[in-house]
Protein backbone atom coordinates (compact mmCIF):
# COMPACT_ATOMS: atom_id res chain seq x y z
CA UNK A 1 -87.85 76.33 40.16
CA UNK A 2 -87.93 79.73 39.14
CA UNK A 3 -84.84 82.07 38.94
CA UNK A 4 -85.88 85.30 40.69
CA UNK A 5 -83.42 88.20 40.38
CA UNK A 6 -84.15 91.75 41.77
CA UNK A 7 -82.06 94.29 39.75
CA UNK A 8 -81.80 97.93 40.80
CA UNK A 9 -80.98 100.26 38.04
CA UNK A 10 -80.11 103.82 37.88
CA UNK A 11 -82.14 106.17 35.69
CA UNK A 12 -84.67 103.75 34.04
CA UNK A 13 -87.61 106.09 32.06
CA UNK A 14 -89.75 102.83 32.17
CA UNK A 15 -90.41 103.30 36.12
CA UNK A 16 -91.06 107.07 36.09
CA UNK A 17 -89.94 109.56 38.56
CA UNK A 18 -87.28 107.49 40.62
CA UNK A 19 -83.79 107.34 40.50
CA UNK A 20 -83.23 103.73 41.74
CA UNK A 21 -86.16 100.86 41.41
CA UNK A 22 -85.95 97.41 42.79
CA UNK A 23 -87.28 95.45 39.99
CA UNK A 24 -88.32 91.67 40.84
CA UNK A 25 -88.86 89.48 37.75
CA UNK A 26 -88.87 85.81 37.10
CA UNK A 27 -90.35 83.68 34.46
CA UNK A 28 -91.97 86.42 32.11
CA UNK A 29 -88.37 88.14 31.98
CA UNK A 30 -87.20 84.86 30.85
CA UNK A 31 -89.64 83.63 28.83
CA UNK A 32 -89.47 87.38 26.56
CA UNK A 33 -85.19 87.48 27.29
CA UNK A 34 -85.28 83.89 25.37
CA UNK A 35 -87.33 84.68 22.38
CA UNK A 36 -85.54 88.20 22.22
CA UNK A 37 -82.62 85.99 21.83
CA UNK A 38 -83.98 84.17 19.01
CA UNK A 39 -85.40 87.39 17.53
CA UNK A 40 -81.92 89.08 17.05
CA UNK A 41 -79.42 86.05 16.60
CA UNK A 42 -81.70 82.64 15.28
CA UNK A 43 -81.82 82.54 11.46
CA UNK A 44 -84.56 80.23 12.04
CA UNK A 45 -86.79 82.65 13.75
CA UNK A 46 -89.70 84.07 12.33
CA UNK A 47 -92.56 86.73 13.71
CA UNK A 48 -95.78 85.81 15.00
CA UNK A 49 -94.33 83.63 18.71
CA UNK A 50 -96.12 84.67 21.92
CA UNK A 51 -95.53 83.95 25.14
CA UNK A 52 -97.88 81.86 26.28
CA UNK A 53 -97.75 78.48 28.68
CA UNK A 54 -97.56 74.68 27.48
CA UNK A 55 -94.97 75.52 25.62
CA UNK A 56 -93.39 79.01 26.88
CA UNK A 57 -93.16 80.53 23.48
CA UNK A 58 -95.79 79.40 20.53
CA UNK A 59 -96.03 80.83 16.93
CA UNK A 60 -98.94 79.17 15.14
CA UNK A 61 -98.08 80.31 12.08
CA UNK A 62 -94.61 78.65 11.48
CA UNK A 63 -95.91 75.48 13.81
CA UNK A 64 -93.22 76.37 16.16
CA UNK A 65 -93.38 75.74 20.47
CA UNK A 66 -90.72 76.14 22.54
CA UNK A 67 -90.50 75.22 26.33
CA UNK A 68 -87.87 77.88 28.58
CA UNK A 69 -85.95 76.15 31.22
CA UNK A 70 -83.20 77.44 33.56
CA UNK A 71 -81.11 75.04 34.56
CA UNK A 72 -79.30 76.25 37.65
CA UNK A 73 -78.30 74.47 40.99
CA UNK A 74 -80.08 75.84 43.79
CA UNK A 75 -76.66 76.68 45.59
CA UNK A 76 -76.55 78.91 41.94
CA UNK A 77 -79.91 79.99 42.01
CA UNK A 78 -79.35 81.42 45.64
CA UNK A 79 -76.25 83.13 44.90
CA UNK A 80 -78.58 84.82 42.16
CA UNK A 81 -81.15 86.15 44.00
CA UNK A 82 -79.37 88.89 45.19
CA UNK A 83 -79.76 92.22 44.76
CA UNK A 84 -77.30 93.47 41.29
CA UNK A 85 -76.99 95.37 38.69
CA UNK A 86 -77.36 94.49 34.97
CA UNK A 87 -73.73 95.81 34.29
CA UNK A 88 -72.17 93.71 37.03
CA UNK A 89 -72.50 90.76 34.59
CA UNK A 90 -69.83 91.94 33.06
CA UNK A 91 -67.90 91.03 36.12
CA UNK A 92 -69.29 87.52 36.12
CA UNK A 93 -68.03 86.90 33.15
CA UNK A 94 -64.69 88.11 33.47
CA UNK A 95 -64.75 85.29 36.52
CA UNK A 96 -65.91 82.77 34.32
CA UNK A 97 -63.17 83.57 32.07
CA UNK A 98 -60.28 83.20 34.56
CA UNK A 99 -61.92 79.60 36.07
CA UNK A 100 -62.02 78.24 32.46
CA UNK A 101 -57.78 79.21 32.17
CA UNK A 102 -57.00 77.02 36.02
CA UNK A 103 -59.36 74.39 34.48
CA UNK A 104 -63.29 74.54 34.18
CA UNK A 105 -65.09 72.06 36.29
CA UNK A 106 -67.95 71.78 33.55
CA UNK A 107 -69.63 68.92 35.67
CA UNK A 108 -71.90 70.03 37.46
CA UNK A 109 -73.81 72.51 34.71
CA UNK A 110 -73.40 69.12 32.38
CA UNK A 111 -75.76 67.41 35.47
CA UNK A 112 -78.02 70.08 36.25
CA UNK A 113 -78.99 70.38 32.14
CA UNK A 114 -79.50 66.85 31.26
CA UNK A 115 -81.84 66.86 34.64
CA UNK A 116 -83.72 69.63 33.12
CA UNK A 117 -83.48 68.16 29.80
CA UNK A 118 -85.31 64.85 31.26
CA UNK A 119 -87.44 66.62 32.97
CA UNK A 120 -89.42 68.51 30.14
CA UNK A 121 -89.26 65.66 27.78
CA UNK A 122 -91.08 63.90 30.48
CA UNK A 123 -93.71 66.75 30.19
CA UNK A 124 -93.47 66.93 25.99
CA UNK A 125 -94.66 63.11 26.62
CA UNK A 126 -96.90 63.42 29.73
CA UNK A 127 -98.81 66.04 29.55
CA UNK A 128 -100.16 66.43 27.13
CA UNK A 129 -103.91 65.82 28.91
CA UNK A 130 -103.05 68.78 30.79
CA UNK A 131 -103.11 71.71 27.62
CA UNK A 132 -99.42 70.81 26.21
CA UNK A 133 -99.94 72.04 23.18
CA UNK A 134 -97.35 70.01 20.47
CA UNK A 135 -95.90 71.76 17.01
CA UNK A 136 -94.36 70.22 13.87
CA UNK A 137 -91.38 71.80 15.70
CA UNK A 138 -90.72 71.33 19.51
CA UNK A 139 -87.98 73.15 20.84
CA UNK A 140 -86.54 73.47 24.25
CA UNK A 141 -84.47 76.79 25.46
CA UNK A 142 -81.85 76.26 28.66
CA UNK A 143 -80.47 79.08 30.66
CA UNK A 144 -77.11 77.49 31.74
CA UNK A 145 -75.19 78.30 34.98
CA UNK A 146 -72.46 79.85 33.46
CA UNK A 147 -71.11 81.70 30.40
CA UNK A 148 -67.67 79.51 29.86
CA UNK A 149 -69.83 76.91 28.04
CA UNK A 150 -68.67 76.40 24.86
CA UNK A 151 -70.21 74.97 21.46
CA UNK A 152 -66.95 72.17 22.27
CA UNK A 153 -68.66 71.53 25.38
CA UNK A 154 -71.90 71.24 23.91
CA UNK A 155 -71.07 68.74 21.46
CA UNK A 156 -70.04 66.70 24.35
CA UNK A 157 -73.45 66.38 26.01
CA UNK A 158 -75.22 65.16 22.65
CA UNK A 159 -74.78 61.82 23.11
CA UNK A 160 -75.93 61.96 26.55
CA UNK A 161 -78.85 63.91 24.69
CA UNK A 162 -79.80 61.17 22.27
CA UNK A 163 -79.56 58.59 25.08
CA UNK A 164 -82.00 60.33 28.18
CA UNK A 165 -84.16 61.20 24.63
CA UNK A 166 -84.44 57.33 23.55
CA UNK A 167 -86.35 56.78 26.41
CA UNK A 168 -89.29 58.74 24.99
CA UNK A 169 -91.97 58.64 21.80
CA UNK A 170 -91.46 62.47 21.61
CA UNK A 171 -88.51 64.11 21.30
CA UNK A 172 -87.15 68.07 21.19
CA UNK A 173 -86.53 68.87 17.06
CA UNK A 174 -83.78 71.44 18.65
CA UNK A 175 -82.15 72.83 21.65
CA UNK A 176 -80.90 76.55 22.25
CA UNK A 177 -78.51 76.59 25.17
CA UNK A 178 -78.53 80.00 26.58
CA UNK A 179 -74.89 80.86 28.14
CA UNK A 180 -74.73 84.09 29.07
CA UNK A 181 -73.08 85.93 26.33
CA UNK A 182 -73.53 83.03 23.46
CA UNK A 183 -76.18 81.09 22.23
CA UNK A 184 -75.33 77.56 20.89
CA UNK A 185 -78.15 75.87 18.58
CA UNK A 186 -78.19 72.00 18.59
CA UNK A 187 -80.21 71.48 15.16
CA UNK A 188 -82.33 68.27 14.22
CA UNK A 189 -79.26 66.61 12.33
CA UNK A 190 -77.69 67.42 16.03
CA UNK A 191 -75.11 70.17 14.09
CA UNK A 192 -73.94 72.63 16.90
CA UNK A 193 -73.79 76.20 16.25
CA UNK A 194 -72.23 78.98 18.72
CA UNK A 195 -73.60 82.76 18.37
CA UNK A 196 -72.13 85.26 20.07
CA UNK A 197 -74.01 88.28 21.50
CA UNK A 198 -73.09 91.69 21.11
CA UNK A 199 -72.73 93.42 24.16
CA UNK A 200 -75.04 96.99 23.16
CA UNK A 201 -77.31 93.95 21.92
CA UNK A 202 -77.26 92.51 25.24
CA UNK A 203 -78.05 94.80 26.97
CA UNK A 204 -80.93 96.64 24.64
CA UNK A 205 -82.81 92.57 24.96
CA UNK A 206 -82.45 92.91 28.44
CA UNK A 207 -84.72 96.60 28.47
CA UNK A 208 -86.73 95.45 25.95
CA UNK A 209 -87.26 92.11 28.23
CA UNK A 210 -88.30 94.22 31.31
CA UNK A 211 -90.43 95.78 29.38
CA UNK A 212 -92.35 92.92 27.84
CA UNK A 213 -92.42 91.04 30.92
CA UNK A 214 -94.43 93.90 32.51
CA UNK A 215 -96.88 94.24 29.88
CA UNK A 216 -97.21 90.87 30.53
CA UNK A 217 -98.06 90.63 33.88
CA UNK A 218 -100.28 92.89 33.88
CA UNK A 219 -102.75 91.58 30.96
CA UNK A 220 -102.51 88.65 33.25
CA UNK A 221 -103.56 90.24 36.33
CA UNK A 222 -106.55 91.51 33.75
């Protein structure tokens, strides 16, 4: 499933000559939004990852792949395909906020992750036949349904982590959980680490996102 949003913003120099563009991207704003991520706020990050497929995001260099996931119930992916601005996020998470103080039901993210979780450990394993290229480091990135997660609430899943990962011979090295306005890191030695973004920082990966996912698509459509 991908998560399609089509954003219309005011005054954008990238699509020349109009006031207000309906931009539809998917998994190429994604794909460059997560390693953006990982540019600005991972310590482990280094230059040289492209986006590429089987994993997402591959740097040869530093032997590092990384499969992007969103993990979002379809009722959430819905609500998410509508038509909204980049600023109204703001808003979102001012909503998130005020569910987490009358008691955050963190359920039903918890469910939809550890389904995505299984599900791409199944590929790590699988498919390898099919051009799944490993690394000395395999990493998985999850877009999570909302921004109240916490690094408390990430601990929480771990063990629910090591368990649905016993099952397998190959395993993630680490996870970045992608909340909305943090990034938590769940290292090898399964250490948690929240990052919060900066919200000018935010917002200049988001441009810089669009951007690269456009290049993109079109030296695919080459």
């Amino acid at each position: 499933m991908h998560w399609i949003i089509t954003i219309k913003r005011k005054g954008s120099s990238f699509y020349k000559n109009q006031s207000m563009e309906e931009i539809l991207y998917d998994k190429y704003y994604y794909e460059s939004y997560a390693l953006l991520t990982l540019k600005y706020y991972w310590s482990g990050y280094t230059e040289g990852f492209e986006n590429l497929d089987k994993p997402d995001l591959q740097n040869k260099k530093a032997n590092i792949g990384i499969e992007v996931v969103q993990a979002l119930s379809e009722d959430e992916g819905m609500r998410r395909s509508r038509i909204i601005k980049f600023e109204e996020y703001e808003n979102e998470i001012s909503a998130e906020k005020a569910k987490r103080k009358i008691g955050f039901d963190f359920g039903n993210h918890f469910k939809e992750m550890i389904k995505r979780i299984d599900g791409k450990l199944e590929k790590l394993n699988n498919k390898i036949e099919d051009g799944y290229v490993l690394f000395d480091t395999n990493g998985l990135y999850i877009y999570a349904e909302s921004a109240e997660i916490r690094k408390e609430d990430i601990i929480k899943m771990i063990p629910f982590i090591k368990k649905i990962s016993g099952q397998y011979k190959r395993k993630f090295d680490i996870f970045f959980v992608n909340a909305i306005e943090k990034l938590c890191v769940i290292d090898e030695e399964n250490n948690v680490q929240q990052i919060d973004f900066d919200s000018s920082v935010t917002e200049k990966m988001h441009s810089e996102a669009l951007a690269r996912s456009e290049v993109i698509k079109l030296l695919n459509e080459k």
